[in-house]
N, C-alpha and C. Protein backbone atom coordinates (compact mmCIF):
# COMPACT_ATOMS: atom_id res chain seq x y z
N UNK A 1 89.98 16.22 -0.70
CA UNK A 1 88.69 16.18 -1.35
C UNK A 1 88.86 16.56 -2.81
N UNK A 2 87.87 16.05 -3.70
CA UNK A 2 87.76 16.46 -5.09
C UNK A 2 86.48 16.74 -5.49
N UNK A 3 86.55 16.84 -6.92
CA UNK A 3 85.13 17.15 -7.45
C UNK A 3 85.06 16.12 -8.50
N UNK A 4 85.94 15.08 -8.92
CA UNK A 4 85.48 14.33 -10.11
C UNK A 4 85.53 14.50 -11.26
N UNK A 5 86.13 16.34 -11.46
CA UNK A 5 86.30 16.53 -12.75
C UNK A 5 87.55 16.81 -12.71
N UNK A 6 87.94 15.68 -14.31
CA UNK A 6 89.43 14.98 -14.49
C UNK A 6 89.23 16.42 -15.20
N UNK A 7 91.02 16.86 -14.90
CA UNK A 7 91.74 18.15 -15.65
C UNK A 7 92.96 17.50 -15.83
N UNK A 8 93.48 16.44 -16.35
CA UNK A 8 94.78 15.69 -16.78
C UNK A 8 94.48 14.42 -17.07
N UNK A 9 94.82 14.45 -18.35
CA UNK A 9 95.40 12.73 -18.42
C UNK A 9 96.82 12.43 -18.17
N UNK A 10 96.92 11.69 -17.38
CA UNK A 10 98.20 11.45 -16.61
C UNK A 10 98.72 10.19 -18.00
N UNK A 11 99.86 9.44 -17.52
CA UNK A 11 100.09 8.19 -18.23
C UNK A 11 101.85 7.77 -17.19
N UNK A 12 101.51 6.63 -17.26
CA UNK A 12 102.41 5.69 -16.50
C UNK A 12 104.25 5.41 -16.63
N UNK A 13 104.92 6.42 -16.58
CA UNK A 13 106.36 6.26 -17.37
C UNK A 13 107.15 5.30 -16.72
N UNK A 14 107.18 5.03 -15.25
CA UNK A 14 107.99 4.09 -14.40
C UNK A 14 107.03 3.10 -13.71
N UNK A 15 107.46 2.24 -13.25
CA UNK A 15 107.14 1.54 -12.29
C UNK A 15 108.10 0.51 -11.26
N UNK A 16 107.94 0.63 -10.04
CA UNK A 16 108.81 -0.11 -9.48
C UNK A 16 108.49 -0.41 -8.29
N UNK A 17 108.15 -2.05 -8.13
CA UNK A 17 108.43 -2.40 -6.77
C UNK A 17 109.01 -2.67 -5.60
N UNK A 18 108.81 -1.52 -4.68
CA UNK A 18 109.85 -1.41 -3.82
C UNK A 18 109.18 -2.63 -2.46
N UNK A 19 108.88 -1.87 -1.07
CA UNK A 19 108.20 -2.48 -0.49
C UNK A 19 106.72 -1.97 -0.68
N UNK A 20 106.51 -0.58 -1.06
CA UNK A 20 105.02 -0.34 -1.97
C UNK A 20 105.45 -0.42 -3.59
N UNK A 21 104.59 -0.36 -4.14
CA UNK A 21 104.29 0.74 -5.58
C UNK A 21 104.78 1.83 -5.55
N UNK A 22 105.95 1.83 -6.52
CA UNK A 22 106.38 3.30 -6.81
C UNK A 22 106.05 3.53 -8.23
N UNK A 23 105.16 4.69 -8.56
CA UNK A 23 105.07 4.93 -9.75
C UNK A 23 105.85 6.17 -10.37
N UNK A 24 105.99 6.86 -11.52
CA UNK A 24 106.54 7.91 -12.16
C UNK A 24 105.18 8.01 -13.13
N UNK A 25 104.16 9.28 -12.86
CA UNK A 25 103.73 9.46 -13.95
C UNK A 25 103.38 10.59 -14.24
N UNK A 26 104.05 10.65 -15.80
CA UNK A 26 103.61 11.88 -16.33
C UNK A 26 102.48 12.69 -16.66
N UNK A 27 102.71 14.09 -16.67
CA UNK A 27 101.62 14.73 -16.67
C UNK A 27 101.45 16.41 -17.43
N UNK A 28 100.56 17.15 -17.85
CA UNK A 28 100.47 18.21 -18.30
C UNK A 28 100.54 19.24 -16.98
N UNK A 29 100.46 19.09 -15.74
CA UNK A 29 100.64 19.89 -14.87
C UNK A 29 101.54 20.59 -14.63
N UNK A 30 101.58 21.82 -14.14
CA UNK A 30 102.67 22.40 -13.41
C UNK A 30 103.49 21.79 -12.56
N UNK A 31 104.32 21.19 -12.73
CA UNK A 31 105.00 20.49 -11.60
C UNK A 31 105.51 21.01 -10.58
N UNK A 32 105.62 22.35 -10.96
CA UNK A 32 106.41 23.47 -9.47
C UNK A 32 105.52 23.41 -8.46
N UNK A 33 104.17 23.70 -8.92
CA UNK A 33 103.08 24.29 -8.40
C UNK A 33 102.72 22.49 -7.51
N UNK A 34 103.24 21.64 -7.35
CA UNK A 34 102.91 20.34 -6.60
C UNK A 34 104.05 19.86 -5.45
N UNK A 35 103.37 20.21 -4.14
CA UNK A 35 104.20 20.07 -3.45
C UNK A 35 104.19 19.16 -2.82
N UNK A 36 105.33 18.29 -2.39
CA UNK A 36 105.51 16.77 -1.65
C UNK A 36 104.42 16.72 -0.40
N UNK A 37 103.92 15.74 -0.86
CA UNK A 37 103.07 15.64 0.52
C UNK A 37 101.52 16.04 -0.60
N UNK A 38 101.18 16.54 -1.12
CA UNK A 38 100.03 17.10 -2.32
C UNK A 38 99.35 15.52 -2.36
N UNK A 39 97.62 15.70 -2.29
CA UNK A 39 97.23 14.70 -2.58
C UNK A 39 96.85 15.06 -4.34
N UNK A 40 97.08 14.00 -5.25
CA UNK A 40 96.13 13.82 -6.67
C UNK A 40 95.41 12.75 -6.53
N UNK A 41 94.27 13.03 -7.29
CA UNK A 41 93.14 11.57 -7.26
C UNK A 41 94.11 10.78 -8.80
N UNK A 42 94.42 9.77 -8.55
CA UNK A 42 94.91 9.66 -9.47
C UNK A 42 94.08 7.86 -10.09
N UNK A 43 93.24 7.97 -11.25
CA UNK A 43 92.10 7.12 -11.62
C UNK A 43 91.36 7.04 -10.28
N UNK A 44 90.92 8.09 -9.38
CA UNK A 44 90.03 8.07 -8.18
C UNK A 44 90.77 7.78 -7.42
N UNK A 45 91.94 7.01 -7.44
CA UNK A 45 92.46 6.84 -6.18
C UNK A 45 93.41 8.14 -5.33
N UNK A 46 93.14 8.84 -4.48
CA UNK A 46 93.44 9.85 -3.60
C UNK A 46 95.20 9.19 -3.17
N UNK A 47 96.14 9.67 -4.05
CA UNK A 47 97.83 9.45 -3.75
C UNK A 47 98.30 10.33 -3.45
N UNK A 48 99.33 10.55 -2.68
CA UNK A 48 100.15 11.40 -2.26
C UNK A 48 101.68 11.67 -3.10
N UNK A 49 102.06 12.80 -3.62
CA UNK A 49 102.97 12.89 -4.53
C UNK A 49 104.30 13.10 -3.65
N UNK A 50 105.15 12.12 -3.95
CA UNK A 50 106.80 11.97 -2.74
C UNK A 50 107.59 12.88 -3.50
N UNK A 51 108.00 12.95 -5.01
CA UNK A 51 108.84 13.71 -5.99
C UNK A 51 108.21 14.73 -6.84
N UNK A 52 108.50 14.91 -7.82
CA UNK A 52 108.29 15.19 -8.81
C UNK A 52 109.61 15.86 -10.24
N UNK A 53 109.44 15.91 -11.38
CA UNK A 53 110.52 16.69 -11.87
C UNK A 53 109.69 17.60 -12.72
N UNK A 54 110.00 17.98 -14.11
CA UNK A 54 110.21 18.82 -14.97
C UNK A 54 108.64 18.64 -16.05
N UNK A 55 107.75 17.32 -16.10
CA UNK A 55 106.76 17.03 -16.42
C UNK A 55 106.46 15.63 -15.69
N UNK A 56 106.74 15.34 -14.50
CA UNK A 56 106.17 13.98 -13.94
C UNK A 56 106.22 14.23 -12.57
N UNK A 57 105.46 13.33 -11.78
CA UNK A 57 105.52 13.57 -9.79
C UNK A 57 105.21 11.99 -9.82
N UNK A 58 106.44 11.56 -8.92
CA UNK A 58 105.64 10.01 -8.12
C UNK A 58 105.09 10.05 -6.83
N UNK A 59 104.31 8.85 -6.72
CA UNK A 59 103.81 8.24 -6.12
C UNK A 59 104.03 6.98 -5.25
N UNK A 60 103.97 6.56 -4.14
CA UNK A 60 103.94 5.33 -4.03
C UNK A 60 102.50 4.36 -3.14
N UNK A 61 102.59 3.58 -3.40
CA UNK A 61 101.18 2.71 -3.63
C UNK A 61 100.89 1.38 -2.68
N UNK A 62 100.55 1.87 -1.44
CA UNK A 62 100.63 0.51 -0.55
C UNK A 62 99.46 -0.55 -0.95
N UNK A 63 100.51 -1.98 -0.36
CA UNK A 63 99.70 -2.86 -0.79
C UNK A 63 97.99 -3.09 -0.70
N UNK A 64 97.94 -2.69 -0.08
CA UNK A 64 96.58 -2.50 0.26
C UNK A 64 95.44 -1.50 -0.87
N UNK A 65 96.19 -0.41 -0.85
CA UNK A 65 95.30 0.30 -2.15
C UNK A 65 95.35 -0.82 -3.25
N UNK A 66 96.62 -0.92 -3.63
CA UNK A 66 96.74 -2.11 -4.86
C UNK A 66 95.70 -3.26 -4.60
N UNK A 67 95.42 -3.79 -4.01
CA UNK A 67 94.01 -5.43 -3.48
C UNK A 67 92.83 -4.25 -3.70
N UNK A 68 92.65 -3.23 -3.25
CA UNK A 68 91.15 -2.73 -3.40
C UNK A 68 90.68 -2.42 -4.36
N UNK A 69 91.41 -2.14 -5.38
CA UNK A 69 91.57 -1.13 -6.76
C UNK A 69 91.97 -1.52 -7.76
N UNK A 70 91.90 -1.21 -9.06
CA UNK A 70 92.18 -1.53 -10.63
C UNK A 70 94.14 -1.44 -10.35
N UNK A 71 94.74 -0.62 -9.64
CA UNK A 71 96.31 -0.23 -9.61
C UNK A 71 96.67 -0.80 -9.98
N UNK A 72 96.56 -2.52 -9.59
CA UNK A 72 97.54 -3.39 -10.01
C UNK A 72 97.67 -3.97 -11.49
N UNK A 73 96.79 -3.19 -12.47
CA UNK A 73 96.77 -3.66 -13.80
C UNK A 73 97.58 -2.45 -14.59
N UNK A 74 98.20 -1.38 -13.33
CA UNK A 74 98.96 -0.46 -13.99
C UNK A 74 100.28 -0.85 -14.95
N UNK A 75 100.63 -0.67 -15.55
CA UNK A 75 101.67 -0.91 -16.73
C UNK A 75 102.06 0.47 -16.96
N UNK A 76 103.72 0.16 -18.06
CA UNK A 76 104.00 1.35 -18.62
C UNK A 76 103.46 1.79 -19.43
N UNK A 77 103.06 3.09 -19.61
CA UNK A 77 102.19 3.61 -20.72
C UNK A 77 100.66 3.88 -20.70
N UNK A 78 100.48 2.79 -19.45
CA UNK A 78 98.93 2.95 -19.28
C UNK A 78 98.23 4.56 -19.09
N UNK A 79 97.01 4.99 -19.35
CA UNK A 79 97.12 6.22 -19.42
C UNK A 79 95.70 6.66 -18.00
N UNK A 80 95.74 7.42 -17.23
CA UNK A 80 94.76 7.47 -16.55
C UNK A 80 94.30 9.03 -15.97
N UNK A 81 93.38 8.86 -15.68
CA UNK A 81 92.85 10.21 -15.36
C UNK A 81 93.30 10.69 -13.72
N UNK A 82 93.40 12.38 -14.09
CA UNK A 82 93.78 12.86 -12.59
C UNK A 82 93.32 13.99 -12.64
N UNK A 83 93.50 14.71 -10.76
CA UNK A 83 92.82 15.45 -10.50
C UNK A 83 93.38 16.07 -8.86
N UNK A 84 94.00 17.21 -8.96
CA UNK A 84 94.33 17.83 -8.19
C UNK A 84 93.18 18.06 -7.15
N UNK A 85 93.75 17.73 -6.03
CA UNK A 85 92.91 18.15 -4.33
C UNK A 85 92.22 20.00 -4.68
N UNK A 86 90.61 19.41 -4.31
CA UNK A 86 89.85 21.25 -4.31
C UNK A 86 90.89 21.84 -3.42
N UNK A 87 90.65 23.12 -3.67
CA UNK A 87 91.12 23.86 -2.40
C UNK A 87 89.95 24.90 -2.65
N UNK A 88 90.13 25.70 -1.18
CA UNK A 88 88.83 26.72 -0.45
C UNK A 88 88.37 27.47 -1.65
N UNK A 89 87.36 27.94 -1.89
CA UNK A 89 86.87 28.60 -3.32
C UNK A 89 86.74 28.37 -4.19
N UNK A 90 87.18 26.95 -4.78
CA UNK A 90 86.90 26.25 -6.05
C UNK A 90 85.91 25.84 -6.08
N UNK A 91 85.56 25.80 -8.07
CA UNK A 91 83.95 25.67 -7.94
C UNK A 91 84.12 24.22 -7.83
N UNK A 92 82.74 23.98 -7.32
CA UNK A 92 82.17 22.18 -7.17
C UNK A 92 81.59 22.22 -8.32
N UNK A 93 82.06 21.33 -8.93
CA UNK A 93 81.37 21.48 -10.31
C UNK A 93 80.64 19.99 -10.23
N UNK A 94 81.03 19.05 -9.77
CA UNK A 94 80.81 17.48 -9.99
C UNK A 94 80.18 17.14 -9.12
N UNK A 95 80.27 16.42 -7.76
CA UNK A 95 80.41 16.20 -6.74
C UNK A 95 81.30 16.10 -5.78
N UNK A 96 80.93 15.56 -4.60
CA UNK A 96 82.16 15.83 -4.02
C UNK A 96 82.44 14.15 -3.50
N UNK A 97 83.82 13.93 -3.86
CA UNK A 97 84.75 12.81 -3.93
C UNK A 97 85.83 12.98 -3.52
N UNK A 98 85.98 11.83 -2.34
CA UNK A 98 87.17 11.88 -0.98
C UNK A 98 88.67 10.91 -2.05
N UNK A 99 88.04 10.27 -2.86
CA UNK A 99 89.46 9.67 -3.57
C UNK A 99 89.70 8.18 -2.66
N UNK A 100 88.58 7.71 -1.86
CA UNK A 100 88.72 7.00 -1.49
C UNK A 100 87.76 5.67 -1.98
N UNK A 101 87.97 4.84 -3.03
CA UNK A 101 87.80 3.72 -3.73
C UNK A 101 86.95 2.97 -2.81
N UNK A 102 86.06 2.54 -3.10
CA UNK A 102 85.29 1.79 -2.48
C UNK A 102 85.16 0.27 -3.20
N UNK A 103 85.44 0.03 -3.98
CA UNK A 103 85.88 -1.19 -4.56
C UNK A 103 85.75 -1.11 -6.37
N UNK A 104 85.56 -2.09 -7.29
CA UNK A 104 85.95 -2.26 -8.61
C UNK A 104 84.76 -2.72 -9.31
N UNK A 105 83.96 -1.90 -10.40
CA UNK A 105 83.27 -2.34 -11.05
C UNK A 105 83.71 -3.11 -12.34
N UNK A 106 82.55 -3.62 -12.96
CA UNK A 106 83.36 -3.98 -14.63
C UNK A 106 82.19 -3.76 -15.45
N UNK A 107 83.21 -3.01 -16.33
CA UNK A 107 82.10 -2.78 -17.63
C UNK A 107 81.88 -4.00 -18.24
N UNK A 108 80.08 -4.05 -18.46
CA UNK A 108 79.67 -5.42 -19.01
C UNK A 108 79.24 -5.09 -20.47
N UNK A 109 79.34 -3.85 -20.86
CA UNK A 109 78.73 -3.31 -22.78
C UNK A 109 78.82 -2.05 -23.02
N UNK A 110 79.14 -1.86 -23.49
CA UNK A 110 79.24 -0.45 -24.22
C UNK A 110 78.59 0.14 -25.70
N UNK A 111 77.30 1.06 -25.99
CA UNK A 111 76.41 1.11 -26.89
C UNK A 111 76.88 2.68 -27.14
N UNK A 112 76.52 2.73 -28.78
CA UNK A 112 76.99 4.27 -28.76
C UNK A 112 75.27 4.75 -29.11
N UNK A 113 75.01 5.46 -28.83
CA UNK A 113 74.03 6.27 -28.64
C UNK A 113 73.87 7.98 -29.38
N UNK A 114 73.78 8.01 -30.80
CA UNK A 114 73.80 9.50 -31.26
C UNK A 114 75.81 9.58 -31.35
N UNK A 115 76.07 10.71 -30.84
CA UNK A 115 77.50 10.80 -30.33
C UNK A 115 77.94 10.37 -28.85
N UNK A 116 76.84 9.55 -28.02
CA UNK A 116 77.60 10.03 -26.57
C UNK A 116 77.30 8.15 -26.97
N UNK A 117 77.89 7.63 -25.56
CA UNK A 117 78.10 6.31 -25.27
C UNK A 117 77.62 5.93 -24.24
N UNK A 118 76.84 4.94 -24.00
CA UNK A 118 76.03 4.13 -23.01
C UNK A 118 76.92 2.80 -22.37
N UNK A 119 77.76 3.17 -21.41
CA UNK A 119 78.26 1.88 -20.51
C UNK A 119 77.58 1.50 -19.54
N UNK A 120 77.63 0.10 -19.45
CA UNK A 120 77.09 -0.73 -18.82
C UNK A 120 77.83 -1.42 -17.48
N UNK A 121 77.61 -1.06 -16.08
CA UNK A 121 78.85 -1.82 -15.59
C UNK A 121 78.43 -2.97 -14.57
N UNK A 122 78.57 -3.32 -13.81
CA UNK A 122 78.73 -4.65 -12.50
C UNK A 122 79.11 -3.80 -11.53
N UNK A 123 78.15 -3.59 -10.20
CA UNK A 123 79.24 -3.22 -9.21
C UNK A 123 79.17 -4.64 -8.46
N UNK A 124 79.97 -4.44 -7.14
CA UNK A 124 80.20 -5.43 -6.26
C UNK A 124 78.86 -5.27 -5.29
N UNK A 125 78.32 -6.86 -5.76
CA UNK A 125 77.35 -7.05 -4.52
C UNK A 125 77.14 -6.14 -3.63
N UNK A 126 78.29 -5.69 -2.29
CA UNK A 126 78.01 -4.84 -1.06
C UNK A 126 77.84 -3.69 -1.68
N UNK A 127 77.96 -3.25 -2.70
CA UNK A 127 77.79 -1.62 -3.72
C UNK A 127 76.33 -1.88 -3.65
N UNK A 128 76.10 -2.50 -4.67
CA UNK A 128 74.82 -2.12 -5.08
C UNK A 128 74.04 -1.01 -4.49
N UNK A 129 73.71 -1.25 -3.19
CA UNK A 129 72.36 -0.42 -3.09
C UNK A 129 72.82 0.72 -2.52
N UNK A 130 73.76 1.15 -2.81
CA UNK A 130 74.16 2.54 -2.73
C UNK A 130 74.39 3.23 -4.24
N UNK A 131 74.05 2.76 -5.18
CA UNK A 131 73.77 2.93 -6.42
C UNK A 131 71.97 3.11 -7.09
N UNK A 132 72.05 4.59 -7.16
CA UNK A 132 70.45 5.23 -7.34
C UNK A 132 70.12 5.71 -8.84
N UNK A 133 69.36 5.70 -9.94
CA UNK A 133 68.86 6.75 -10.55
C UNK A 133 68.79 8.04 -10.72
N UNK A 134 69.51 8.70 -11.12
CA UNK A 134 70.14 10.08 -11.37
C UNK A 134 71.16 10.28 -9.91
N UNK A 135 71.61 9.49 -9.31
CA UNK A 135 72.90 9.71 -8.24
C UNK A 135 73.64 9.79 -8.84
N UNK A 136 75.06 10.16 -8.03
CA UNK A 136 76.33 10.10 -8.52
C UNK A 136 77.01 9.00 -7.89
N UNK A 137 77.75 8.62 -8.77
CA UNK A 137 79.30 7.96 -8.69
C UNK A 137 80.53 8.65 -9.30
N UNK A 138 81.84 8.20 -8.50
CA UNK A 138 82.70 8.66 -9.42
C UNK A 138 83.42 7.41 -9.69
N UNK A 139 83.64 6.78 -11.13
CA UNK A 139 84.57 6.27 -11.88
C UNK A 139 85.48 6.22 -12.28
N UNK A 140 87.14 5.60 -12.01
CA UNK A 140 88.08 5.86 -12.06
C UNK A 140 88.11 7.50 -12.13
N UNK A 141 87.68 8.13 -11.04
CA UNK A 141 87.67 9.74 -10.89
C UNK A 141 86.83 10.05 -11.14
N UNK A 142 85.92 9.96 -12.37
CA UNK A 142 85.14 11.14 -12.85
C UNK A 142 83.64 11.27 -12.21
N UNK A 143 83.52 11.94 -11.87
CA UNK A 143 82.12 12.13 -11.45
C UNK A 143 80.96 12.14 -12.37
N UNK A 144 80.08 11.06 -11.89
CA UNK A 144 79.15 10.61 -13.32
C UNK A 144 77.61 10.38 -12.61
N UNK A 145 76.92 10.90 -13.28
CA UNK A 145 75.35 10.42 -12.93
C UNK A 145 74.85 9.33 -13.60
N UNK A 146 74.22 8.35 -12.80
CA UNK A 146 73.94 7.21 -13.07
C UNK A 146 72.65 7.14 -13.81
N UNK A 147 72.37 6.48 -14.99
CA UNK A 147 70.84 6.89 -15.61
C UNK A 147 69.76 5.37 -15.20
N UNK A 148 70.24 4.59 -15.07
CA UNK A 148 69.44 3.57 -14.59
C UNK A 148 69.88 2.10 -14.09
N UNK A 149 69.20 1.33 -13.10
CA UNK A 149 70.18 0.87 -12.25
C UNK A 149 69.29 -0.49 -11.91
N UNK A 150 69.39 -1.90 -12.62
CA UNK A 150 69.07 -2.96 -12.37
C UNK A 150 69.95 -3.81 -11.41
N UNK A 151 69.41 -4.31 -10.36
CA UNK A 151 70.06 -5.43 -9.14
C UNK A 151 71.72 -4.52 -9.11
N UNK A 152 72.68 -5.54 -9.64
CA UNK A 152 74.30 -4.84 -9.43
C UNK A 152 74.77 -4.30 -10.76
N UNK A 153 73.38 -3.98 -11.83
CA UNK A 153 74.26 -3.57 -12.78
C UNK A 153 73.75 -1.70 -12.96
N UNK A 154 74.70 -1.36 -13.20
CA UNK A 154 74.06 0.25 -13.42
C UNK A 154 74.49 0.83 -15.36
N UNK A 155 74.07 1.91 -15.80
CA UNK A 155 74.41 2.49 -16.76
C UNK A 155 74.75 3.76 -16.76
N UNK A 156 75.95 4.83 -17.46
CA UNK A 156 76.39 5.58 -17.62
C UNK A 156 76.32 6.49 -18.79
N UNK A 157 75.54 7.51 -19.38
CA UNK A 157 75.96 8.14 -20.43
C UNK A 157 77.53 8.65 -20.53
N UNK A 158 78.31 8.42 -21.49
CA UNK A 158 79.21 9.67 -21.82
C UNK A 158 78.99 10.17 -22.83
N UNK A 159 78.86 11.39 -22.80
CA UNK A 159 79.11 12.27 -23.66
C UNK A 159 80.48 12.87 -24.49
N UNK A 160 80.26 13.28 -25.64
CA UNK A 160 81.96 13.16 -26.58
C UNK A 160 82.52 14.12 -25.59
N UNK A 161 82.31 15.24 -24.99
CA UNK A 161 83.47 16.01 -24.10
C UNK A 161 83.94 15.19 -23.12
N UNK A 162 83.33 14.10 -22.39
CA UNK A 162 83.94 13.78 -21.46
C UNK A 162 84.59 12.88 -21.74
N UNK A 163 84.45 11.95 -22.88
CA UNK A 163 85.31 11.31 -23.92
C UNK A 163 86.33 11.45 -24.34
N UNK A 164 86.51 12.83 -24.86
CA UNK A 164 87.82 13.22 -25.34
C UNK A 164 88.66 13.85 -24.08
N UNK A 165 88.38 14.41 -23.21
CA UNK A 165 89.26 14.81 -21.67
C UNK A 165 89.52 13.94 -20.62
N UNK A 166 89.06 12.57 -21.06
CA UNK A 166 89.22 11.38 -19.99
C UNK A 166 89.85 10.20 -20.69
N UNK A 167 89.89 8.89 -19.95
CA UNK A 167 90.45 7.69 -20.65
C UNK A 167 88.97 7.27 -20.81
N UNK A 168 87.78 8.25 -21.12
CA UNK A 168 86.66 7.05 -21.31
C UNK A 168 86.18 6.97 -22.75
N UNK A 169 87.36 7.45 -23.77
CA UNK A 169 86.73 7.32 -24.75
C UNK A 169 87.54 6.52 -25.85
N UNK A 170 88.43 5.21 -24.34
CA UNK A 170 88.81 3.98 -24.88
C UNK A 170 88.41 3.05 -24.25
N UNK A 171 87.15 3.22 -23.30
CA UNK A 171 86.81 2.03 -22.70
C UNK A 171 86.58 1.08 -23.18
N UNK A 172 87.09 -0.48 -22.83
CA UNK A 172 86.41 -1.78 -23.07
C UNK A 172 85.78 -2.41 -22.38
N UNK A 173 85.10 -3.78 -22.90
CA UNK A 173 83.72 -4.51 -22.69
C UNK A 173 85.38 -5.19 -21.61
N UNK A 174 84.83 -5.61 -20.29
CA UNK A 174 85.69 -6.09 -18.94
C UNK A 174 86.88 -5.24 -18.79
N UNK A 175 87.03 -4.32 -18.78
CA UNK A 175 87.54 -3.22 -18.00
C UNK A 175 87.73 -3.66 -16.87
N UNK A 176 88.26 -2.94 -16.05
CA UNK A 176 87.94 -2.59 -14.40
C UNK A 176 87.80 -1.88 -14.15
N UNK A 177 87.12 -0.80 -13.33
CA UNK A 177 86.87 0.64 -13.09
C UNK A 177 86.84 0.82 -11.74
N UNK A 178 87.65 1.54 -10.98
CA UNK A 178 87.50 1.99 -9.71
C UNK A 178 86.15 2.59 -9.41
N UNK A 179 85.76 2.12 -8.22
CA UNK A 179 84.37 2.86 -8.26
C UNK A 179 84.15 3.64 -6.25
N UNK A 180 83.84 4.70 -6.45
CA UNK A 180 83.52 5.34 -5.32
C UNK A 180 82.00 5.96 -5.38
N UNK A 181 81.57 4.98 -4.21
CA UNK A 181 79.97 5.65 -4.45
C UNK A 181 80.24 7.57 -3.61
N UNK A 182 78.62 7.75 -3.61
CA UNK A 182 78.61 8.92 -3.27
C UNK A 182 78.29 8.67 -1.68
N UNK A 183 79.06 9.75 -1.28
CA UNK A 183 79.46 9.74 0.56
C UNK A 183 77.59 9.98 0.73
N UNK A 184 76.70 10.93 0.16
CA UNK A 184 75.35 11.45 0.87
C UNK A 184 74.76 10.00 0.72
N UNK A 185 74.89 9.30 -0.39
CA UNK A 185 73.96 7.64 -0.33
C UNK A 185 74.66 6.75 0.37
N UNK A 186 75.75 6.83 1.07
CA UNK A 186 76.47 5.95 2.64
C UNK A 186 75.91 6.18 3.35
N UNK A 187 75.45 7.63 3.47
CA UNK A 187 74.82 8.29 5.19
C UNK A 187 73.32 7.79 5.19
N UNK A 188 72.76 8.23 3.51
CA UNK A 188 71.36 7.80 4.19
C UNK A 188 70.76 6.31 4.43
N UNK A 189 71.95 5.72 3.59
CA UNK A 189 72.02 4.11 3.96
C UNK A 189 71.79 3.97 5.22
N UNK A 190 73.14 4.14 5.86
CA UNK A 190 73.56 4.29 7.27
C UNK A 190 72.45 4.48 8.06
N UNK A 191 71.52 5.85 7.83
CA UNK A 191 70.47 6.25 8.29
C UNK A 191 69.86 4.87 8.71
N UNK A 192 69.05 5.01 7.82
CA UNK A 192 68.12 3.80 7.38
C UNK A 192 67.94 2.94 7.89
N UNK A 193 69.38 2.16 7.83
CA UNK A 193 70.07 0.53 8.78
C UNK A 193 69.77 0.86 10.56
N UNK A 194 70.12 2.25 10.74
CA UNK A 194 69.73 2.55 12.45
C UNK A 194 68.18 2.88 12.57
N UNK A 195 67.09 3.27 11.91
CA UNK A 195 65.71 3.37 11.64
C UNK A 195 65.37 2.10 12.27
């Protein structure tokens, strides 16, 4: 489990296809402190770390995450947000996010607004209506409240802090963005559909 709030920008040093995705990517973390088997949300996606050394831990990436998710536009250098698994007593600061991708939005505009920035994105048809007015989503990780939400398109404030501690303050117009709705708007969906 996570909370959505990115504490690393990671970035992409290796890549290699084995019979999964093997990645190498670096990071500001403690690397001692990450032990094999450790989940990171890594751009939302919930990976399991096989290595690690001296400033980097890999990963590897079955085909399957890769078809659901932005992964496969990973490159060297690419830079992405991460986020170490809560553990018992940590604050929830965000929401709470399993790291499990529910499919790929795309940013359709991006407006700057004062200092903060107004994105615009597309979710996927079957998304939509699990996408509410002041709900949460988390976006390639980050846990974000949604400010208003036409048919499949929704909008995002960022603000300059979350700008400068994330990759969102290089977003572009067709992006891809991992997108994980919020688990409480599945259930009351769910609800609903058995009503």
């Amino acid at each position: 489990m996570f909370t959505g709030l990115v504490t690393d920008v990671g970035e992409i040093r290796e890549l290699e296809q084995r019979g999964d995705l093997r990645a190498r990517i670096a990071t500001g973390y403690d690397t001692s402190t990450i032990a094999t088997g450790a989940s990171i949300a890594c751009d939302g996606v919930c990976l399991t770390a096989v290595a690690t050394g001296a400033d980097w831990f890999d990963v590897e990436v079955s085909g399957e995450t890769v078809s659901k998710t932005n992964l496969g536009a990973w490159n060297v250098g690419y830079r992405l947000n991460l986020e170490r698994s809560l553990r018992v007593g940590d604050e929830l600061g965000g929401h709470i996010v399993s790291g499990h991708v529910d499919g790929v939005a795309e940013v359709v505009s991006i407006r700057d607004e004062g200092d903060s920035t107004r994105v615009r994105l597309a979710a996927p048809e079957a998304l939509a209506k699990f996408i509410a007015p002041k709900g949460s989503v988390a976006l390639n990780g980050t846990s974000l409240t949604v400010n208003e939400v036409e048919g499949r398109e929704f909008g995002i404030n960022f603000i300059p802090h979350t700008k400068k501690v994330t990759t969102w303050g290089t977003v572009q117009e067709g992006d891809r963005v991992n997108l994980e709705i919020d688990v409480l708007a599945r259930y009351v969906a769910r609800l609903g559909e058995a009503g």
